[in-house]
N, C-alpha and C. Protein backbone atom coordinates (compact mmCIF):
# COMPACT_ATOMS: atom_id res chain seq x y z
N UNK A 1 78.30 196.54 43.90
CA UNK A 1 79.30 196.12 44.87
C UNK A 1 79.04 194.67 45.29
N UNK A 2 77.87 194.33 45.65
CA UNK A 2 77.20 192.71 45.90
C UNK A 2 78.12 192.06 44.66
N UNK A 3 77.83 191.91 43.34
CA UNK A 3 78.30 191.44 42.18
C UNK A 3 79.93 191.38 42.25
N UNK A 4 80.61 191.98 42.60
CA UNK A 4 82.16 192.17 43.27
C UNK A 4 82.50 191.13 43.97
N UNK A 5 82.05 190.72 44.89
CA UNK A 5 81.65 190.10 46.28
C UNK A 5 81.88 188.44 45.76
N UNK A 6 80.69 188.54 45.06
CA UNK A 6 80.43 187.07 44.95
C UNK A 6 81.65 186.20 43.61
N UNK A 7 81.75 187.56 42.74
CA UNK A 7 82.94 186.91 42.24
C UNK A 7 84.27 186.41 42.86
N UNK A 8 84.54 186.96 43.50
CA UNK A 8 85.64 187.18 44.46
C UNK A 8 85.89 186.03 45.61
N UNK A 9 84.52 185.07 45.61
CA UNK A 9 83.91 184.15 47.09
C UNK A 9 83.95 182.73 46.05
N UNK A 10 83.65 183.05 44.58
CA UNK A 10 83.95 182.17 43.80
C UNK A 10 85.48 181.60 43.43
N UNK A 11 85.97 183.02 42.91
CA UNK A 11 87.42 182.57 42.98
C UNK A 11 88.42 182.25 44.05
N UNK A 12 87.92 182.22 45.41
CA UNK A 12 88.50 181.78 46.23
C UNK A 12 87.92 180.28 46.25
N UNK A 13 86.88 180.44 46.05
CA UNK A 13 86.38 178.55 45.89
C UNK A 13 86.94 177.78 44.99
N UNK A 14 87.29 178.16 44.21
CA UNK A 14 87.76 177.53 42.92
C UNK A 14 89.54 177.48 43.17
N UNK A 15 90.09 178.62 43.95
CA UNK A 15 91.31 178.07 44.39
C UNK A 15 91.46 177.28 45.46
N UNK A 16 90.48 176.96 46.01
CA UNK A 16 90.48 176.07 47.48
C UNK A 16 90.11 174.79 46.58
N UNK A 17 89.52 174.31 45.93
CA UNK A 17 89.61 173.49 45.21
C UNK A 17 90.64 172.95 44.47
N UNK A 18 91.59 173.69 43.94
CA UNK A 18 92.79 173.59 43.35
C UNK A 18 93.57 172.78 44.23
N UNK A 19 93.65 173.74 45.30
CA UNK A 19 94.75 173.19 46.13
C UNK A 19 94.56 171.74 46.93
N UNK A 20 93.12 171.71 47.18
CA UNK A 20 93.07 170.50 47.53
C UNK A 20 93.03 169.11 46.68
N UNK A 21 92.96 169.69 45.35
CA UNK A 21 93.08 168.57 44.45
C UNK A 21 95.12 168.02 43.94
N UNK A 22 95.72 169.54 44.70
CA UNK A 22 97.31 168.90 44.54
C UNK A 22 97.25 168.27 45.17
N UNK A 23 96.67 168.55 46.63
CA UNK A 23 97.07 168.23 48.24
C UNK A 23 96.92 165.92 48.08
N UNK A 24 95.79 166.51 47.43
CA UNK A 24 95.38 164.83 47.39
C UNK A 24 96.30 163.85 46.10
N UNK A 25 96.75 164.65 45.25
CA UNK A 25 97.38 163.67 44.18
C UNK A 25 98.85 163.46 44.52
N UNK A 26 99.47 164.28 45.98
CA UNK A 26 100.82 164.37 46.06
C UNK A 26 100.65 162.83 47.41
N UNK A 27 99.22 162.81 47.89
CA UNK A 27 99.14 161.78 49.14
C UNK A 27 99.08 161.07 47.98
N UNK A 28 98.40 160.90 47.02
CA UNK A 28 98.04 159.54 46.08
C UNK A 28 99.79 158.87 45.73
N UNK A 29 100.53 159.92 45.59
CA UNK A 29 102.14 159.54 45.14
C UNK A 29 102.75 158.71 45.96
N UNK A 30 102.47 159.30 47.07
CA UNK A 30 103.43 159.00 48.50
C UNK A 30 102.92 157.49 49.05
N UNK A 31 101.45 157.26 48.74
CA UNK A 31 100.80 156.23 49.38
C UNK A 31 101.32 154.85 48.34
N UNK A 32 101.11 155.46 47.26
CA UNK A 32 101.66 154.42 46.08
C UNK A 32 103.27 154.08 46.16
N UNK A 33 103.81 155.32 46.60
CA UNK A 33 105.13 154.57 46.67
C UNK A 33 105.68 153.88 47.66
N UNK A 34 104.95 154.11 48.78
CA UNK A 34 104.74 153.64 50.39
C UNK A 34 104.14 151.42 49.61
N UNK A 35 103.06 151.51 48.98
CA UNK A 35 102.71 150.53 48.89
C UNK A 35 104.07 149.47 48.10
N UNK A 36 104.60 150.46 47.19
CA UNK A 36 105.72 149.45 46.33
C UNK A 36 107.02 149.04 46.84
N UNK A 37 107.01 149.67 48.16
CA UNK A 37 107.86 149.64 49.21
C UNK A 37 107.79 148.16 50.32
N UNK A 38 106.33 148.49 50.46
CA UNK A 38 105.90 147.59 51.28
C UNK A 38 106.01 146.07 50.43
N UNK A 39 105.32 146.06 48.94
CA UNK A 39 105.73 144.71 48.29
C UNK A 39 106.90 144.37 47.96
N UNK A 40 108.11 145.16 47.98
CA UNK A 40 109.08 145.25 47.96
C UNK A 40 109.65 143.85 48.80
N UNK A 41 109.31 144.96 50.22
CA UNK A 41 109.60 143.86 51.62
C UNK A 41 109.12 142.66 51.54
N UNK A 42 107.68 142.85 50.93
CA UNK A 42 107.39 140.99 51.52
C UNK A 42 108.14 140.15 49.98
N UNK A 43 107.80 140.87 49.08
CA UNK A 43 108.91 139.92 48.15
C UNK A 43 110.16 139.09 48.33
N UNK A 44 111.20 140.59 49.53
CA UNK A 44 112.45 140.06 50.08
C UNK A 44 112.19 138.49 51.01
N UNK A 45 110.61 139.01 51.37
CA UNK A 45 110.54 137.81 52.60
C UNK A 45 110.29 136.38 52.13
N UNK A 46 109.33 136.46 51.09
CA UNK A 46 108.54 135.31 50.49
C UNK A 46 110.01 134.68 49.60
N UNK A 47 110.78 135.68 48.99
CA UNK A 47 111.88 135.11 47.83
C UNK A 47 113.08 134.12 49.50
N UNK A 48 112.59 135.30 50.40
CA UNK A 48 114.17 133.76 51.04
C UNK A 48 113.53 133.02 51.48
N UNK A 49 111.99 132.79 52.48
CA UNK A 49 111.58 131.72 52.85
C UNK A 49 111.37 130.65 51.94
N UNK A 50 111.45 131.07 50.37
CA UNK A 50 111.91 130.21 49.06
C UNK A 50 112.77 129.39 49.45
N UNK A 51 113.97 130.22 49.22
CA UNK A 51 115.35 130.18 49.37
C UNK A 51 115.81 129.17 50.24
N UNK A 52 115.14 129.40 51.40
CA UNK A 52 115.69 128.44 52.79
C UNK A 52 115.15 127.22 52.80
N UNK A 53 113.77 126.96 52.10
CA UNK A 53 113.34 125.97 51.89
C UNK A 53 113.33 124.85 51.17
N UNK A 54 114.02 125.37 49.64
CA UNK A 54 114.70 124.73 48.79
C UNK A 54 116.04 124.55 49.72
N UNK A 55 117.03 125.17 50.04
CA UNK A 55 117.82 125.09 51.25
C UNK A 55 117.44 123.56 51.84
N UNK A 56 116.26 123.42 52.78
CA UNK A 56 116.10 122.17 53.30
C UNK A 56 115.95 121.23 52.93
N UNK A 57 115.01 121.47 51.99
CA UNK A 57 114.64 119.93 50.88
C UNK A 57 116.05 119.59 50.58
N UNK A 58 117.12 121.00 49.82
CA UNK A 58 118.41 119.98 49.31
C UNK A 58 119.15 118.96 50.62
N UNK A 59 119.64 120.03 51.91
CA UNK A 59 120.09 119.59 52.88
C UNK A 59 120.18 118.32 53.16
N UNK A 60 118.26 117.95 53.51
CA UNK A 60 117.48 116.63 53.89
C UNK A 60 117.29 115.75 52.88
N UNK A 61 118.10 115.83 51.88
CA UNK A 61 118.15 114.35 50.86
C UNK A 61 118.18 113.20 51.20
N UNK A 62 117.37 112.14 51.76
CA UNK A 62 117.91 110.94 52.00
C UNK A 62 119.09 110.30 50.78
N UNK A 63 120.02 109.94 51.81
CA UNK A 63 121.15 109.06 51.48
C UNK A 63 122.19 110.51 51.06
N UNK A 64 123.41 109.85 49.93
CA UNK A 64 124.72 110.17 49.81
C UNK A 64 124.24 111.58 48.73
N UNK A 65 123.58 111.51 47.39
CA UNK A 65 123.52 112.53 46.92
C UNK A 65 122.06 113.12 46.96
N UNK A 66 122.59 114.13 47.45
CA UNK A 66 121.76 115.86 47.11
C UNK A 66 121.23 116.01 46.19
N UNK A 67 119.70 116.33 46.49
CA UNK A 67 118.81 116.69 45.02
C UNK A 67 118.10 118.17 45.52
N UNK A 68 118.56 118.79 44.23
CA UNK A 68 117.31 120.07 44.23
C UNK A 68 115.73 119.40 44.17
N UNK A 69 114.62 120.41 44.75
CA UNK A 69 113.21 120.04 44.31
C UNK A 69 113.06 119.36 42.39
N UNK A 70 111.87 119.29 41.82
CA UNK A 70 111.79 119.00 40.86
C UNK A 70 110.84 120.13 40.04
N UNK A 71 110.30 120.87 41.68
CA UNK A 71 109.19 121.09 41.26
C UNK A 71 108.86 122.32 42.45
N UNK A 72 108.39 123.54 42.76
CA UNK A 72 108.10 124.15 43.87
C UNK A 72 107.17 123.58 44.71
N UNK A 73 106.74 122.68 43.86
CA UNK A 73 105.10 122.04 44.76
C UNK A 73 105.84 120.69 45.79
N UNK A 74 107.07 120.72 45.23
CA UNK A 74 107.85 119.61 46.11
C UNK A 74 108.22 120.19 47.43
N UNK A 75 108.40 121.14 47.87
CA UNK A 75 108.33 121.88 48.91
C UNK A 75 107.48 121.96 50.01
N UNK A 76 106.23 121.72 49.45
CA UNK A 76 104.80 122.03 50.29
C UNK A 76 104.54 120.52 50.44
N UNK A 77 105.10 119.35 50.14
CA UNK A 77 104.51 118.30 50.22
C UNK A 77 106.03 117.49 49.98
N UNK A 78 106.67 117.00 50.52
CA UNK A 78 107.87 115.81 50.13
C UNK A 78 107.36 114.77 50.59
N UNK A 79 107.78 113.90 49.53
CA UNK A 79 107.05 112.37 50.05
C UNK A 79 108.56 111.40 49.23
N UNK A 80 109.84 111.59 49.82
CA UNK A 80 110.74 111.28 50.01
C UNK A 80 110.78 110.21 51.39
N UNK A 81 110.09 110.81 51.77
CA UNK A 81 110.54 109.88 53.10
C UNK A 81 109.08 108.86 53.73
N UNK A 82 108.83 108.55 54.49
CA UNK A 82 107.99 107.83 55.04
C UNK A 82 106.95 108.84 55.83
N UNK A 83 107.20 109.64 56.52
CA UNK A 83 106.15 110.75 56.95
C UNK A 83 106.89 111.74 55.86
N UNK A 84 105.59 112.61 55.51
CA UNK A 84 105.63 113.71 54.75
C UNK A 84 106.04 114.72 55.41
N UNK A 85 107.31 115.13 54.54
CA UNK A 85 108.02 116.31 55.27
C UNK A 85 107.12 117.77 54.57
N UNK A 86 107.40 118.51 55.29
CA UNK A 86 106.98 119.85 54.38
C UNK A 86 107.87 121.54 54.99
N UNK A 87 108.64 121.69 53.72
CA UNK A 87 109.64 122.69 53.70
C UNK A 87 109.13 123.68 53.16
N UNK A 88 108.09 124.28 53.46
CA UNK A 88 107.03 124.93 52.97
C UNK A 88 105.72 124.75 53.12
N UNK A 89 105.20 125.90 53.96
CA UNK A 89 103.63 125.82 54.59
C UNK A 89 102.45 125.93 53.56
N UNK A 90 102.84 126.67 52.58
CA UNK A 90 101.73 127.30 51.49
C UNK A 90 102.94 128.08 50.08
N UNK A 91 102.13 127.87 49.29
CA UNK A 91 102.44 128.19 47.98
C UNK A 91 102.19 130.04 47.88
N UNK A 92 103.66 130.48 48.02
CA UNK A 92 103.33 131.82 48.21
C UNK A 92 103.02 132.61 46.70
N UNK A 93 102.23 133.95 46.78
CA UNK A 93 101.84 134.37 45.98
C UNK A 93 103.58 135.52 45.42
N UNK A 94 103.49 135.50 44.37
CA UNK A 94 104.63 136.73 44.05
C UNK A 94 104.00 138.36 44.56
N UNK A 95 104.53 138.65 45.19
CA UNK A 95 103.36 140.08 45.68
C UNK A 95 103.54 141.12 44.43
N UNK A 96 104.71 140.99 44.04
CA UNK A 96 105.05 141.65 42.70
C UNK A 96 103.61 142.12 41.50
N UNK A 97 103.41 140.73 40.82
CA UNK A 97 102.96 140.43 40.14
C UNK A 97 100.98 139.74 40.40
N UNK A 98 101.03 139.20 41.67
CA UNK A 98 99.63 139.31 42.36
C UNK A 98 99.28 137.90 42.10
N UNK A 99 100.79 137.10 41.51
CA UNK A 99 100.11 135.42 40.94
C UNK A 99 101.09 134.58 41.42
N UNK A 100 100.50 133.36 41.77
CA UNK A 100 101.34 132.36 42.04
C UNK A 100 102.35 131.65 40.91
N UNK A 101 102.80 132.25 39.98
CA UNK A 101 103.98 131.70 39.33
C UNK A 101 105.17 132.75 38.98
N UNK A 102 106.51 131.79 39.55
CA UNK A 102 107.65 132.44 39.50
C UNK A 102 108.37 131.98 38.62
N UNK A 103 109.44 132.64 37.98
CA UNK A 103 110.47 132.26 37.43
C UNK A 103 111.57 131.38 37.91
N UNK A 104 111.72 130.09 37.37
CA UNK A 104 112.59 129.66 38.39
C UNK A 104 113.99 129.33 38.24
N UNK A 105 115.37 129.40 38.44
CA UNK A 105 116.65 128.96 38.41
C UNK A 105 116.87 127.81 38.62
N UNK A 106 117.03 127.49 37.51
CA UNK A 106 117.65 125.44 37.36
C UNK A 106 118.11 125.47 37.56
N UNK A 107 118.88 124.29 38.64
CA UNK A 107 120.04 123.78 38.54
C UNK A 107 120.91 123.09 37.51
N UNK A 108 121.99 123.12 37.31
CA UNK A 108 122.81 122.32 36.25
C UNK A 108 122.26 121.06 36.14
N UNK A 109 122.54 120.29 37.53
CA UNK A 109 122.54 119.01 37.64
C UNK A 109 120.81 118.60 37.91
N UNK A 110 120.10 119.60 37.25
CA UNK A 110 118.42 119.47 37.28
C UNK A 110 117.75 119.94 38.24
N UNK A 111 116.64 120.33 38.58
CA UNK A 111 115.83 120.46 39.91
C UNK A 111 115.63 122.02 39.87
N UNK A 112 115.05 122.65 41.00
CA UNK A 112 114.44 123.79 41.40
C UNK A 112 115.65 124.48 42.55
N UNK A 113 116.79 125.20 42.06
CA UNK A 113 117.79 126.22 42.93
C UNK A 113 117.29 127.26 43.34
N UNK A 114 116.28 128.04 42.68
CA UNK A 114 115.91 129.31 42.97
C UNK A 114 114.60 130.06 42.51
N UNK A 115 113.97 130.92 43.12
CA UNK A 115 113.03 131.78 41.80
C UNK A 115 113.40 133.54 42.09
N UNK A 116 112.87 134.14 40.91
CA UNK A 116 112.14 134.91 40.90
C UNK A 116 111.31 135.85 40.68
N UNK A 117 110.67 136.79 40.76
CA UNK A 117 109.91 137.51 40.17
C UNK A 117 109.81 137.58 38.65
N UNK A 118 108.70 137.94 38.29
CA UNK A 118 108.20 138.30 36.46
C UNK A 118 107.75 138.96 36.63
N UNK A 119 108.10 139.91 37.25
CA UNK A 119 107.39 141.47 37.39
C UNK A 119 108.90 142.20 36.59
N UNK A 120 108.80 143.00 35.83
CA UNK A 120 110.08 143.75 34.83
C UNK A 120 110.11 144.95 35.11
N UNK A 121 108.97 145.56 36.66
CA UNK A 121 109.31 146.80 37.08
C UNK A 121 110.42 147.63 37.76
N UNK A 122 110.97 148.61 37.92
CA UNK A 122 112.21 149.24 38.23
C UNK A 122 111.75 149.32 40.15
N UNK A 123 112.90 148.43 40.69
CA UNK A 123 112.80 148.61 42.02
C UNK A 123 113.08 150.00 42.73
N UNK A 124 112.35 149.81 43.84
CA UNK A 124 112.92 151.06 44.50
C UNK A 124 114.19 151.49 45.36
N UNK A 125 114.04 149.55 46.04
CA UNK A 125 115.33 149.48 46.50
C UNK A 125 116.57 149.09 45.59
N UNK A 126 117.25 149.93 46.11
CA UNK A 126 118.43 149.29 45.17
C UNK A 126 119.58 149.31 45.78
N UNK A 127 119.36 149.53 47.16
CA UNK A 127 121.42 149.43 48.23
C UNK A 127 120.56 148.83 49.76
N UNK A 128 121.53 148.40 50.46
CA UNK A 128 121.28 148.72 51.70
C UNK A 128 120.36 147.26 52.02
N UNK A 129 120.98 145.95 51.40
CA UNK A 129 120.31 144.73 51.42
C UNK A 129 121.16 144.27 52.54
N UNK A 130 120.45 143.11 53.33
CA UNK A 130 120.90 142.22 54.54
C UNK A 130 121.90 141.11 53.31
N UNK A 131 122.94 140.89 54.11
CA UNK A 131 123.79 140.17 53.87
C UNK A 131 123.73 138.91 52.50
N UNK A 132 122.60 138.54 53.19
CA UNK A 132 122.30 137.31 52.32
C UNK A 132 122.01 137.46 50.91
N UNK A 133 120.88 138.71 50.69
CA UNK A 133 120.49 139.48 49.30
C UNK A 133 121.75 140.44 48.75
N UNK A 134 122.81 140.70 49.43
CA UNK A 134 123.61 141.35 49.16
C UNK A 134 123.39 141.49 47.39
N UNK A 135 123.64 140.32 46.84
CA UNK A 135 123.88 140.19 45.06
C UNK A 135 122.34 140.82 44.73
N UNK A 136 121.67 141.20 45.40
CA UNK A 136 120.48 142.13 44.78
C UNK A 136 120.74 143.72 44.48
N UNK A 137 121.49 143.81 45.19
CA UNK A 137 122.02 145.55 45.30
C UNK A 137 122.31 145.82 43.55
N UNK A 138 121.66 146.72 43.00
CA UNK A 138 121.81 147.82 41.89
C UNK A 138 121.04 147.01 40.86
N UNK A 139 120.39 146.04 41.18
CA UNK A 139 119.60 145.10 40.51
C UNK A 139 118.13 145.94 39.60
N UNK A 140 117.82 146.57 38.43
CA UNK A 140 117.47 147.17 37.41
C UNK A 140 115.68 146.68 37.83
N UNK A 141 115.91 145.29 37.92
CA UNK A 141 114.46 145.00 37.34
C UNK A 141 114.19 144.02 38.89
N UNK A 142 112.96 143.78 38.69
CA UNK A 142 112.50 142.85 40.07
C UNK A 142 112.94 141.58 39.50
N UNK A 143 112.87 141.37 38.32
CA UNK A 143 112.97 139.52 37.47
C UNK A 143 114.12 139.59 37.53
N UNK A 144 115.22 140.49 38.25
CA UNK A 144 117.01 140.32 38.40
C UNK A 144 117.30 140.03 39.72
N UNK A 145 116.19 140.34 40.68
CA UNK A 145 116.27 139.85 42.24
C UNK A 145 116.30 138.25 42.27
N UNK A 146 117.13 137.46 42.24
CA UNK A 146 117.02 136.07 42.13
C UNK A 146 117.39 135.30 43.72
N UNK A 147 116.02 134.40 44.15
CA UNK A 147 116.44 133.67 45.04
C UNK A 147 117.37 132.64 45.18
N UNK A 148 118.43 132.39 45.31
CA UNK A 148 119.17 131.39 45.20
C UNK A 148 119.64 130.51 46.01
N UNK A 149 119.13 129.19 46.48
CA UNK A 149 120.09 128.21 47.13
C UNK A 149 120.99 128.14 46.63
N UNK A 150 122.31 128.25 47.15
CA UNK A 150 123.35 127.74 46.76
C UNK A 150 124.10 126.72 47.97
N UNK A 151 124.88 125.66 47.92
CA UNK A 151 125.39 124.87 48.10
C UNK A 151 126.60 125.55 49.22
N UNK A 152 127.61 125.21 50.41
CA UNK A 152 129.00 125.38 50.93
C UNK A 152 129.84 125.56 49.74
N UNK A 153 129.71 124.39 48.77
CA UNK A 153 130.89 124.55 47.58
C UNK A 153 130.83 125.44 46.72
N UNK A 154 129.08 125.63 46.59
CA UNK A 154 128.88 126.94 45.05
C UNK A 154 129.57 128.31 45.98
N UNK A 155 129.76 128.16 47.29
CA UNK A 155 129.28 129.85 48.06
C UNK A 155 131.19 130.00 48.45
N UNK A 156 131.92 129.03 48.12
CA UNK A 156 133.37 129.24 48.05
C UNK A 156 133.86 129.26 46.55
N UNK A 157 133.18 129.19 45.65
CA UNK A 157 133.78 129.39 44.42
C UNK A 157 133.74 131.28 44.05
């Protein structure tokens, strides 16, 4: 009867083990998708403080015509003018991808319009963007999320 016993104290150990090994791979899911969520967001954040910044550099052109950057590093340092402007605090990392280089959108007329991501993973978000990202909505891949300055004239065509 002892011999009964202990089998019985085993196979309950061995199912308490089980279960705690789902228990933990279903948190491992949730935490991971919690995290791709979260880079998600700062992507949205880092791609418009892009956005707005190329935005200023074009804005603040000295004189009659408007120039895109040349360069992203033109952002963090303009030396256009007599004091150094800077439309950009630091060279952000892609959170995507974990590296400082983006893909970037030329302009026609030359220069730096936009970046983004080289990460080719399937987003999570895909509806339910603030106004501005609107053209991100149903967007497949992260390298289809594109930051874009655009111009009064490009944003009425």
């Amino acid at each position: 009867m002892r011999r009964n016993q202990n089998g019985f104290t085993y196979m309950g150990l061995l199912f308490a083990v089980a279960m705690a090994g789902v228990a933990l791979a279903a948190t491992g899911m949730l935490w991971s998708t919690q995290r791709q969520r979260d880079r998600e967001q700062e992507l949205l954040f880092v791609g418009n403080q892009i956005r707005q910044a190329i935005g200023s550099y074009y804005v603040r052109s000295p004189g009659l015509v408007k120039r895109y950057p040349a360069k992203l590093d033109d952002l963090l340092k303009d030396n256009r003018y007599i004091n150094v402007q800077r439309h950009l605090r630091q060279r952000y990392i892609d959170p995507m991808t974990d590296t400082k280089e983006w893909g970037l959108v030329m302009a026609p007329e030359g220069g730096v319009m936009g970046v983004y991501s080289l990460a080719a993973d399937t987003p999570i978000k895909q509806a339910g963007f603030a106004e501005r990202d609107a053209e991100l909505e149903g967007k497949t891949r992260y390298s289809d999320w594109k930051f874009v300055y655009r111009t009064l004239t490009a944003n009425k065509k």
